[in-house]
N, C-alpha and C. Protein backbone atom coordinates (compact mmCIF):
# COMPACT_ATOMS: atom_id res chain seq x y z
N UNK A 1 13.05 -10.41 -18.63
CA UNK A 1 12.20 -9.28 -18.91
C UNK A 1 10.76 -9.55 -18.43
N UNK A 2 10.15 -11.01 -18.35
CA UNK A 2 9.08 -11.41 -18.03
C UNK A 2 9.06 -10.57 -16.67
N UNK A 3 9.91 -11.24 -15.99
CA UNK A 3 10.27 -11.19 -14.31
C UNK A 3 9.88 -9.97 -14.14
N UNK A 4 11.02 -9.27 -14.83
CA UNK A 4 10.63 -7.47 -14.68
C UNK A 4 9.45 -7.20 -14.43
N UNK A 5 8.49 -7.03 -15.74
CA UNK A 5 7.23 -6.90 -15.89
C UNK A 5 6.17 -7.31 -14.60
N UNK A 6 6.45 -8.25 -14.36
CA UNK A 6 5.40 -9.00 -13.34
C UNK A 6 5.54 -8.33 -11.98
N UNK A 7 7.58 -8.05 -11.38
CA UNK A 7 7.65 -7.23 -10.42
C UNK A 7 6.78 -6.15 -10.65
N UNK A 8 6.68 -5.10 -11.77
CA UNK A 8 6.19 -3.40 -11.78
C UNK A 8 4.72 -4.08 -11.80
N UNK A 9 4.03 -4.92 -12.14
CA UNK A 9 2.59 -4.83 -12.05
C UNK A 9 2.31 -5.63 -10.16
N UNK A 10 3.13 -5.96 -10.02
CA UNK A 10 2.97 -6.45 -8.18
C UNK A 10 3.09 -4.76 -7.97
N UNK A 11 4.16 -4.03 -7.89
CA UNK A 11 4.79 -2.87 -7.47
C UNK A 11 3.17 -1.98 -7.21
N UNK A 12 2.91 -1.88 -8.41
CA UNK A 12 1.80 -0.89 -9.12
C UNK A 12 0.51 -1.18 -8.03
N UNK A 13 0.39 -2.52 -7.91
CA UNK A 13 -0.81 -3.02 -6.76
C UNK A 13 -0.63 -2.71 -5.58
N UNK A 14 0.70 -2.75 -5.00
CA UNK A 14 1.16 -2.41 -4.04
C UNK A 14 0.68 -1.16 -3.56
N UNK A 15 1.09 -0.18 -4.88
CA UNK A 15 1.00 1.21 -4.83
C UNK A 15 -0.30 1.50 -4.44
N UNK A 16 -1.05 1.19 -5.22
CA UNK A 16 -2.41 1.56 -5.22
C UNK A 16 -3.01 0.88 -3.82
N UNK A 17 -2.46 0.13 -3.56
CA UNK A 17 -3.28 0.01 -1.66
C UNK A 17 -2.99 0.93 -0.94
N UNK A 18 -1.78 1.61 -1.06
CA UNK A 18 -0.79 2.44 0.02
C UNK A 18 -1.76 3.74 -0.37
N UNK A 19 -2.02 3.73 -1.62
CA UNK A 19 -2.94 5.44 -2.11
C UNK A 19 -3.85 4.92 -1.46
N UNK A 20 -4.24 3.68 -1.76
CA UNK A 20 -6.35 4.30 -0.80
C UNK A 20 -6.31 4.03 0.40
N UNK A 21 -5.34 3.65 1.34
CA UNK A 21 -5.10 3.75 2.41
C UNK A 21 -4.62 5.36 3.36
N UNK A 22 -3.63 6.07 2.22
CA UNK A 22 -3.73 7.33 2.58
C UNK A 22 -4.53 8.51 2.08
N UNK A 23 -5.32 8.07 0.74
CA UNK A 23 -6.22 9.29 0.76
C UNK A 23 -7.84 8.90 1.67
N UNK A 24 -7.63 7.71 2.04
CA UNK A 24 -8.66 7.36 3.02
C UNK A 24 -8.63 8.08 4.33
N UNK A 25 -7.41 8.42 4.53
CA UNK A 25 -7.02 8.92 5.74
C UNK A 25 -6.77 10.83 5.54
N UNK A 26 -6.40 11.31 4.50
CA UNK A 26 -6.25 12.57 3.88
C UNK A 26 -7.48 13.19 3.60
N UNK A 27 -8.27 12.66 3.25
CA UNK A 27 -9.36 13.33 2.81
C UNK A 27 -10.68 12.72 3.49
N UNK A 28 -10.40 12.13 4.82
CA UNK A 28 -11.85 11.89 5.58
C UNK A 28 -11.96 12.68 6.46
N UNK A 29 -11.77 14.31 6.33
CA UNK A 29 -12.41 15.46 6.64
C UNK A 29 -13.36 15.69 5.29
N UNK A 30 -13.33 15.74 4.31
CA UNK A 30 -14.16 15.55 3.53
C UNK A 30 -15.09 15.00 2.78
N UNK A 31 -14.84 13.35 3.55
CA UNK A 31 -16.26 12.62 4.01
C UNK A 31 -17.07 12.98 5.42
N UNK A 32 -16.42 13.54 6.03
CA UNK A 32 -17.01 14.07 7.48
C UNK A 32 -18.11 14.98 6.84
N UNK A 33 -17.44 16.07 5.84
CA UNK A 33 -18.40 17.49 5.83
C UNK A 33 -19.74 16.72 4.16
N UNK A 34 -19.15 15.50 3.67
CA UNK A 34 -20.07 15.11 2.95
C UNK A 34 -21.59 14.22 3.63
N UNK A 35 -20.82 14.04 4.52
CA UNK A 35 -21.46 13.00 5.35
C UNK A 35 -22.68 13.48 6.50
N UNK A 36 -21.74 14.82 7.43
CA UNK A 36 -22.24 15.37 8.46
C UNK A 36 -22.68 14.06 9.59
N UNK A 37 -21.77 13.57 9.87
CA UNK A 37 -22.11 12.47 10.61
C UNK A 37 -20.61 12.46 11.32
N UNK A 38 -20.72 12.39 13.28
CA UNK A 38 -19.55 12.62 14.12
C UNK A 38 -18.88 11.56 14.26
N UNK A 39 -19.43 10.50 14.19
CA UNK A 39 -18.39 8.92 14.22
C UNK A 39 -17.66 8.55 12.71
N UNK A 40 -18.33 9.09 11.99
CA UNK A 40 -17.12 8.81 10.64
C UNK A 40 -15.95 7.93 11.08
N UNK A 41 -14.98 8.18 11.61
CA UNK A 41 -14.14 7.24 11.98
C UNK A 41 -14.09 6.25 12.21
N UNK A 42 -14.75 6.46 13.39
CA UNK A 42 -15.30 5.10 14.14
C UNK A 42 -15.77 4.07 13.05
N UNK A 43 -16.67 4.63 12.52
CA UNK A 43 -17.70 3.68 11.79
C UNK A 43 -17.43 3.26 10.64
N UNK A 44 -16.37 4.30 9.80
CA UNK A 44 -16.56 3.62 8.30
C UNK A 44 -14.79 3.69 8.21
N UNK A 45 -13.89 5.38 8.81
CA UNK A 45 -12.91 5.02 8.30
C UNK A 45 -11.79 3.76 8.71
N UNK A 46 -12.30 3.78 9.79
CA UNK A 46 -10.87 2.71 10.60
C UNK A 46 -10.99 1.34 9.82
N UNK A 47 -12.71 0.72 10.01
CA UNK A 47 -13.02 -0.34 9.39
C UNK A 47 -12.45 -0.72 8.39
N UNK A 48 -12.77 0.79 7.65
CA UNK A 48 -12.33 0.01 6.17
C UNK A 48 -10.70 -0.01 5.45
N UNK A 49 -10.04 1.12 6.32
CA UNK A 49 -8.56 0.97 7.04
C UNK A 49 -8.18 -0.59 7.04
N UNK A 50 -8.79 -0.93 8.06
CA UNK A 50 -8.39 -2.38 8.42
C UNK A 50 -8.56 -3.50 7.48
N UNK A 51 -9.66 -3.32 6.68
CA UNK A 51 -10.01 -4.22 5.92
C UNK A 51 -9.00 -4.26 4.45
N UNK A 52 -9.00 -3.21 4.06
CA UNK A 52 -8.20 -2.82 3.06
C UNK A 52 -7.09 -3.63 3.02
N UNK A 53 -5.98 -3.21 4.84
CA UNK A 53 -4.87 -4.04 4.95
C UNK A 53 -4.75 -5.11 4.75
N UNK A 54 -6.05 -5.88 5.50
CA UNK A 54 -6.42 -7.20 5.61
C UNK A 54 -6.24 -7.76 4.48
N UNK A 55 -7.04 -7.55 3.67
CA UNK A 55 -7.17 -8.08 1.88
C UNK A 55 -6.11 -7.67 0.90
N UNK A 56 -5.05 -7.13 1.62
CA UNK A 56 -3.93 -6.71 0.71
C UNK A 56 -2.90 -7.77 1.13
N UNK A 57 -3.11 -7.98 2.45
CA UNK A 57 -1.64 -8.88 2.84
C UNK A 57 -2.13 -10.32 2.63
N UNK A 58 -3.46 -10.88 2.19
CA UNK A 58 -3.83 -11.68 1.66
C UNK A 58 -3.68 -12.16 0.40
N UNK A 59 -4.15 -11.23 -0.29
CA UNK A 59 -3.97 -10.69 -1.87
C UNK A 59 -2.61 -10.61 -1.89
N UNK A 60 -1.71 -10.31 -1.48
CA UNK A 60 -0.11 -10.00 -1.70
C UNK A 60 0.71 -11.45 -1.58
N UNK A 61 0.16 -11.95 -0.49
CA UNK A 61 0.63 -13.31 -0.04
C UNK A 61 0.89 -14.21 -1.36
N UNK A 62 -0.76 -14.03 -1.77
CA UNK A 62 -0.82 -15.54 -2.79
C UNK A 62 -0.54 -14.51 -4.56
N UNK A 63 -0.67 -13.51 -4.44
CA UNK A 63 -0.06 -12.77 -5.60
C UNK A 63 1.90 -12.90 -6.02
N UNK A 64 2.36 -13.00 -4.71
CA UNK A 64 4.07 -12.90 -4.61
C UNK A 64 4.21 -14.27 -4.80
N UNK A 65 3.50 -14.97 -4.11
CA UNK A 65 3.67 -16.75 -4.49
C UNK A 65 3.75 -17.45 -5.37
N UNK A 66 2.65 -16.89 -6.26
CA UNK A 66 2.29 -17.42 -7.75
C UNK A 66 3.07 -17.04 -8.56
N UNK A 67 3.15 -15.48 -8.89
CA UNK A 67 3.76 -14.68 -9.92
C UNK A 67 5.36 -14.76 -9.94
N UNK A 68 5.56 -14.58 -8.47
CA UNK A 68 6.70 -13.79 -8.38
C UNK A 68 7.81 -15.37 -8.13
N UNK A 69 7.37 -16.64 -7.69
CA UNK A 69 8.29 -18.08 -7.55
C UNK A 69 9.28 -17.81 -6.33
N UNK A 70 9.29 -17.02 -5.31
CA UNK A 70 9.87 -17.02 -4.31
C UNK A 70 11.53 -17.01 -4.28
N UNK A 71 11.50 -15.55 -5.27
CA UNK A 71 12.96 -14.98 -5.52
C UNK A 71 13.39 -13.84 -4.51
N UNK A 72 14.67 -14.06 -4.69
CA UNK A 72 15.35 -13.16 -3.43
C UNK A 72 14.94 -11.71 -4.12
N UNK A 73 14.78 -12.22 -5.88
CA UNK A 73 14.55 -10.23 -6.41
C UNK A 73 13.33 -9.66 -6.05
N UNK A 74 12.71 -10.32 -5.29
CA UNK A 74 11.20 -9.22 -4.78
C UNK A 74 11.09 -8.51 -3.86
N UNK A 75 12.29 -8.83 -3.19
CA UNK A 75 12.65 -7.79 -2.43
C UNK A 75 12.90 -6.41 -3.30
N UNK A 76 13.26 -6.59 -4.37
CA UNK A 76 12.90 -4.69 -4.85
C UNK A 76 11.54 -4.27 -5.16
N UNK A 77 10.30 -5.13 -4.63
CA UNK A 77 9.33 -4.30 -4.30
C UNK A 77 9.59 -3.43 -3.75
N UNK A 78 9.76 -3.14 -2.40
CA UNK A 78 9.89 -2.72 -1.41
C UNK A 78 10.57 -1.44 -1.63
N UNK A 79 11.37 -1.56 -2.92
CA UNK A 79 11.50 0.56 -3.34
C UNK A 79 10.99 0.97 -4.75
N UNK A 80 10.30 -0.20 -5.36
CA UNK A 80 9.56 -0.18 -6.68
C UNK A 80 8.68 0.79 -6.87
N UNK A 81 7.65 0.27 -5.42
CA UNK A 81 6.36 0.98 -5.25
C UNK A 81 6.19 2.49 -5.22
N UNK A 82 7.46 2.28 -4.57
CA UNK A 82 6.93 3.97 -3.57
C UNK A 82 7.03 5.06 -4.82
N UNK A 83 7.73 5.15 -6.46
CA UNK A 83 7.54 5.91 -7.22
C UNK A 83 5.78 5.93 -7.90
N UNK A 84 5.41 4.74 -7.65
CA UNK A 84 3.96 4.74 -8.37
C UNK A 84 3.21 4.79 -7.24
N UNK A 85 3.71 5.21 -6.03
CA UNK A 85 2.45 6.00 -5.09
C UNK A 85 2.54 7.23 -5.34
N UNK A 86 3.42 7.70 -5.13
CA UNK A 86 4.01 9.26 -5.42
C UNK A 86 3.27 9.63 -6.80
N UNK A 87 3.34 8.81 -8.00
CA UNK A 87 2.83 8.98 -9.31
C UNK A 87 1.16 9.23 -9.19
N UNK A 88 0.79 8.17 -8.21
CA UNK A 88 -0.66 8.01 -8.15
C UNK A 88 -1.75 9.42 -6.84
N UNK A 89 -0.49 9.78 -6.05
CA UNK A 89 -0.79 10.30 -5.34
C UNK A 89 -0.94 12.54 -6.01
N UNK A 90 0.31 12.08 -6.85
CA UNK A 90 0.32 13.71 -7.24
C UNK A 90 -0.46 13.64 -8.34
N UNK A 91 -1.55 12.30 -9.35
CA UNK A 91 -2.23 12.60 -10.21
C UNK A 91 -3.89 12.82 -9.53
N UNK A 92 -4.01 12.48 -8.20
CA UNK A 92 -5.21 12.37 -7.54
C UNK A 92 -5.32 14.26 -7.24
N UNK A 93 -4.01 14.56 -6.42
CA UNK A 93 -4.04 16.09 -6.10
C UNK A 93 -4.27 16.93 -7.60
N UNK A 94 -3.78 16.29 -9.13
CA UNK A 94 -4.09 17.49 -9.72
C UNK A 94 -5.85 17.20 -10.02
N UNK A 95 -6.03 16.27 -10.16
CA UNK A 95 -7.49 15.83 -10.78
C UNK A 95 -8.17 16.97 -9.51
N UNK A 96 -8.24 16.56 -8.16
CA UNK A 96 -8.73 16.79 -7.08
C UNK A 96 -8.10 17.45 -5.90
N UNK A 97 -7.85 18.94 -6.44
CA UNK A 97 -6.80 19.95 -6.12
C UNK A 97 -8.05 20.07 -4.47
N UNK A 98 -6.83 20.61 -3.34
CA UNK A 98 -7.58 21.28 -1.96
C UNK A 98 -7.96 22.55 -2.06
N UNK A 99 -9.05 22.23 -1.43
CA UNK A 99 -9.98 24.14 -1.50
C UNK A 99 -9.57 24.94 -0.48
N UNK A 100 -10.16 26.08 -0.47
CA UNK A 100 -9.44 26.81 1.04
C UNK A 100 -9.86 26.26 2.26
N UNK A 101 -8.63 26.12 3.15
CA UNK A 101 -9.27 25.55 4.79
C UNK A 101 -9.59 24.24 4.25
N UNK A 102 -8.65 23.78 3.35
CA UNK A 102 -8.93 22.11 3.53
C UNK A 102 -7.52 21.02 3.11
N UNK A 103 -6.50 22.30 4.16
CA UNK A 103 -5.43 21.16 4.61
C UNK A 103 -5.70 20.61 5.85
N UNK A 104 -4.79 19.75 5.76
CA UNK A 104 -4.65 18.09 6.88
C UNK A 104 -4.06 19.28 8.23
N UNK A 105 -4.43 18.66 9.29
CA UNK A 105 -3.68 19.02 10.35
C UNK A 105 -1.86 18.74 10.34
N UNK A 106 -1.24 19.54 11.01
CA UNK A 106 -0.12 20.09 11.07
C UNK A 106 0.88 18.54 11.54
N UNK A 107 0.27 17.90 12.16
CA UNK A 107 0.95 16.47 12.78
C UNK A 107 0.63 15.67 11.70
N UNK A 108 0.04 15.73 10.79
CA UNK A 108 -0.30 14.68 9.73
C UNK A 108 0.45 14.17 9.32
N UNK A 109 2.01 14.99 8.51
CA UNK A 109 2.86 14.41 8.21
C UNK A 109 3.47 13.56 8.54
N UNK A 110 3.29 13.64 10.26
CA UNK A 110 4.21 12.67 10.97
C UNK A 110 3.52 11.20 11.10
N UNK A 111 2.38 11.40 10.96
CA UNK A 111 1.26 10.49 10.73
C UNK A 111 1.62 9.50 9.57
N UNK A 112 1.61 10.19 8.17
CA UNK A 112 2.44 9.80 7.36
C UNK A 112 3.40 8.90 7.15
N UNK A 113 4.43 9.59 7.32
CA UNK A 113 5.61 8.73 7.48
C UNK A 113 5.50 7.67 8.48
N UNK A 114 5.02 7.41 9.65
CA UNK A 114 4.94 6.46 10.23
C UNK A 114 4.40 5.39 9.47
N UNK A 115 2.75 5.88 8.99
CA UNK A 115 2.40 4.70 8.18
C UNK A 115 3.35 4.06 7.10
N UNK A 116 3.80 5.28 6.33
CA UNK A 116 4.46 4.84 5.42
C UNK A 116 5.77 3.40 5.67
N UNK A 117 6.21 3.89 6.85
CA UNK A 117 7.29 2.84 7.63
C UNK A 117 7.14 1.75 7.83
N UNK A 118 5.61 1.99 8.35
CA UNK A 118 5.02 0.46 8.68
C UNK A 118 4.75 -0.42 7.73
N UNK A 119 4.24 0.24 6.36
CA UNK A 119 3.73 -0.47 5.46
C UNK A 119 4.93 -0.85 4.91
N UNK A 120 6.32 -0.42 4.89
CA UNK A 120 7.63 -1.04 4.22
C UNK A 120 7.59 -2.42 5.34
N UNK A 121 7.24 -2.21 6.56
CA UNK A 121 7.61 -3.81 7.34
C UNK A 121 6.35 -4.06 6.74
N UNK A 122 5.36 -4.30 6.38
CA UNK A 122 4.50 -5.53 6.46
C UNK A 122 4.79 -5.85 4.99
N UNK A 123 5.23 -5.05 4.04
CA UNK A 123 5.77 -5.29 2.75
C UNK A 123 6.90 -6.49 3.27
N UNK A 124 7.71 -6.29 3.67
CA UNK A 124 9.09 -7.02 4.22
C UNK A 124 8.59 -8.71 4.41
N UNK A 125 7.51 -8.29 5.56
CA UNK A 125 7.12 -9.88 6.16
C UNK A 125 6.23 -10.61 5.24
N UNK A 126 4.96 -9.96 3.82
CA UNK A 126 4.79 -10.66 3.54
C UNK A 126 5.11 -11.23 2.06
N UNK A 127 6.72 -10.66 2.03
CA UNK A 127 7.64 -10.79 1.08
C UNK A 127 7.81 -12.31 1.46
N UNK A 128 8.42 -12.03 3.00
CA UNK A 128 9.53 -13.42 3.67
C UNK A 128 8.41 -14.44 3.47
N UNK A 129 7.51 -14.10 4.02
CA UNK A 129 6.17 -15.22 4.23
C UNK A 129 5.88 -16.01 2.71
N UNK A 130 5.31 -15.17 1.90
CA UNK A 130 5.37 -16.15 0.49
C UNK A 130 7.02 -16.51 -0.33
N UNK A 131 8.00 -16.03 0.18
CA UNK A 131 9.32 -16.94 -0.08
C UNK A 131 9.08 -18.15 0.82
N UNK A 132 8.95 -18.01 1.60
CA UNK A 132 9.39 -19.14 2.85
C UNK A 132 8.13 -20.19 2.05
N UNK A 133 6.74 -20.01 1.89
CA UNK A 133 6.02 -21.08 1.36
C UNK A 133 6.09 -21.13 -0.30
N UNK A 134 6.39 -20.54 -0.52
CA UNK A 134 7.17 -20.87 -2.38
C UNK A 134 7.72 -22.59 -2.60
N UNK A 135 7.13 -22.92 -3.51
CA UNK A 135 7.69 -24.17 -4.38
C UNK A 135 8.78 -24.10 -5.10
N UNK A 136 8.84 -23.10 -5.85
CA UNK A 136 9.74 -22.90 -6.72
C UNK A 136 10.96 -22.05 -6.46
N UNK A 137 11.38 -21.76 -5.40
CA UNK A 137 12.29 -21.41 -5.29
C UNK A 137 14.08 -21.51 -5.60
N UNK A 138 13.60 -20.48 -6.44
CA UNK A 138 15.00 -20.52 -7.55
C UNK A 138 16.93 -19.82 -6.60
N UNK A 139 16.68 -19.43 -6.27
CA UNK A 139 17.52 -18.77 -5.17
C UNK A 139 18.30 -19.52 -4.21
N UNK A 140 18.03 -20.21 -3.47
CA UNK A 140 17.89 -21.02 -2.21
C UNK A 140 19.20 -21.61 -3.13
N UNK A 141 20.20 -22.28 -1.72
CA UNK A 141 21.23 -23.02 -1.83
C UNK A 141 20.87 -24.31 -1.81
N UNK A 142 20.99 -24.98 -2.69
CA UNK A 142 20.96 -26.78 -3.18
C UNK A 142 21.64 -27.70 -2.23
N UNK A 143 21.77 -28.16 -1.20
CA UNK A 143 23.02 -28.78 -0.43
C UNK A 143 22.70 -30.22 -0.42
C-alpha cells in the first residue's frame, strides 16, 4: 500500500508538468495580448518549455530512483498520470473558462497529441534510466 501511494504522488508530479507544459502552450495567446510583445515565443515561451522539461526529467530521474527502488511496477506511471492531467486540466478550464475568440487554432489538437506521445516516450526512458541505475532492485533475476 506504501508502494501504491508513492506511485500516485510520482503520477500526480508527473501530471502537473504535462499541465504547465500544455497550458503554457494553450494559453500563450493570452500572454501575447497580456504582454503586447511579438517574440513572446521566442523569448519566454519555448525557453521556459525547455526548461520545464529539463528539470522534470531531472527531478523524475532521482525522484523514481529514490522513492520508487527500481521496480518493474513503475511502469504504470505511464497510464497513472494521464487521469490527473485530465483532472488538473478540466479544473483549470472551469476556474479559467475561454472568452469569445479565444480558442486555440484548429491544428492545435494535433499539436497535442503529438506532445502528449512524446511525453509517454520520455516518461518510458526516464523510467528505464532510473531502473537501470537503481540499487535496490527488487525485480531483476538473481542468477
Amino acid at each position: 500500500m506504501h508502494y501504491f501511494f508513492k506511485l500516485n504522488v510520482v503520477s500526480v508530479f508527473i501530471a502537473f508538468l504535462y499541465f504547465l507544459n500544455a497550458e503554457l502552450l494553450i494559453n500563450s495567446y493570452r500572454i501575447w495580448i497580456l504582454e503586447n510583445y511579438d517574440d513572446i515565443f521566442d523569448d519566454y515561451i519555448y525557453p521556459t518549455k525547455y526548461l520545464i522539461l529539463l528539470l522534470s526529467l531531472v527531478s523524475l530521474f532521482f525522484i523514481i530512483k529514490k522513492w520508487l527502488h527500481g521496480r518493474m511496477g513503475n511502469f504504470w506511471i505511464m497510464l497513472l498520470w494521464v487521469p490527473y492531467a485530465i483532472m488538473l486540466m478540466r479544473l483549470f478550464i472551469i476556474f479559467f473558462p475561454l472568452g469569445d475568440g479565444e480558442d486555440p487554432g484548429p491544428g492545435f489538437g494535433f499539436y497535442m497529441l503529438f506532445e502528449f506521445l512524446m511525453y509517454q516516450m520520455f516518461l518510458f526512458f526516464t523510467i528505464m534510466l532510473s531502473n537501470a541505475f537503481s540499487k535496490n532492485t527488487f525485480d531483476k533475476v538473481s542468477g
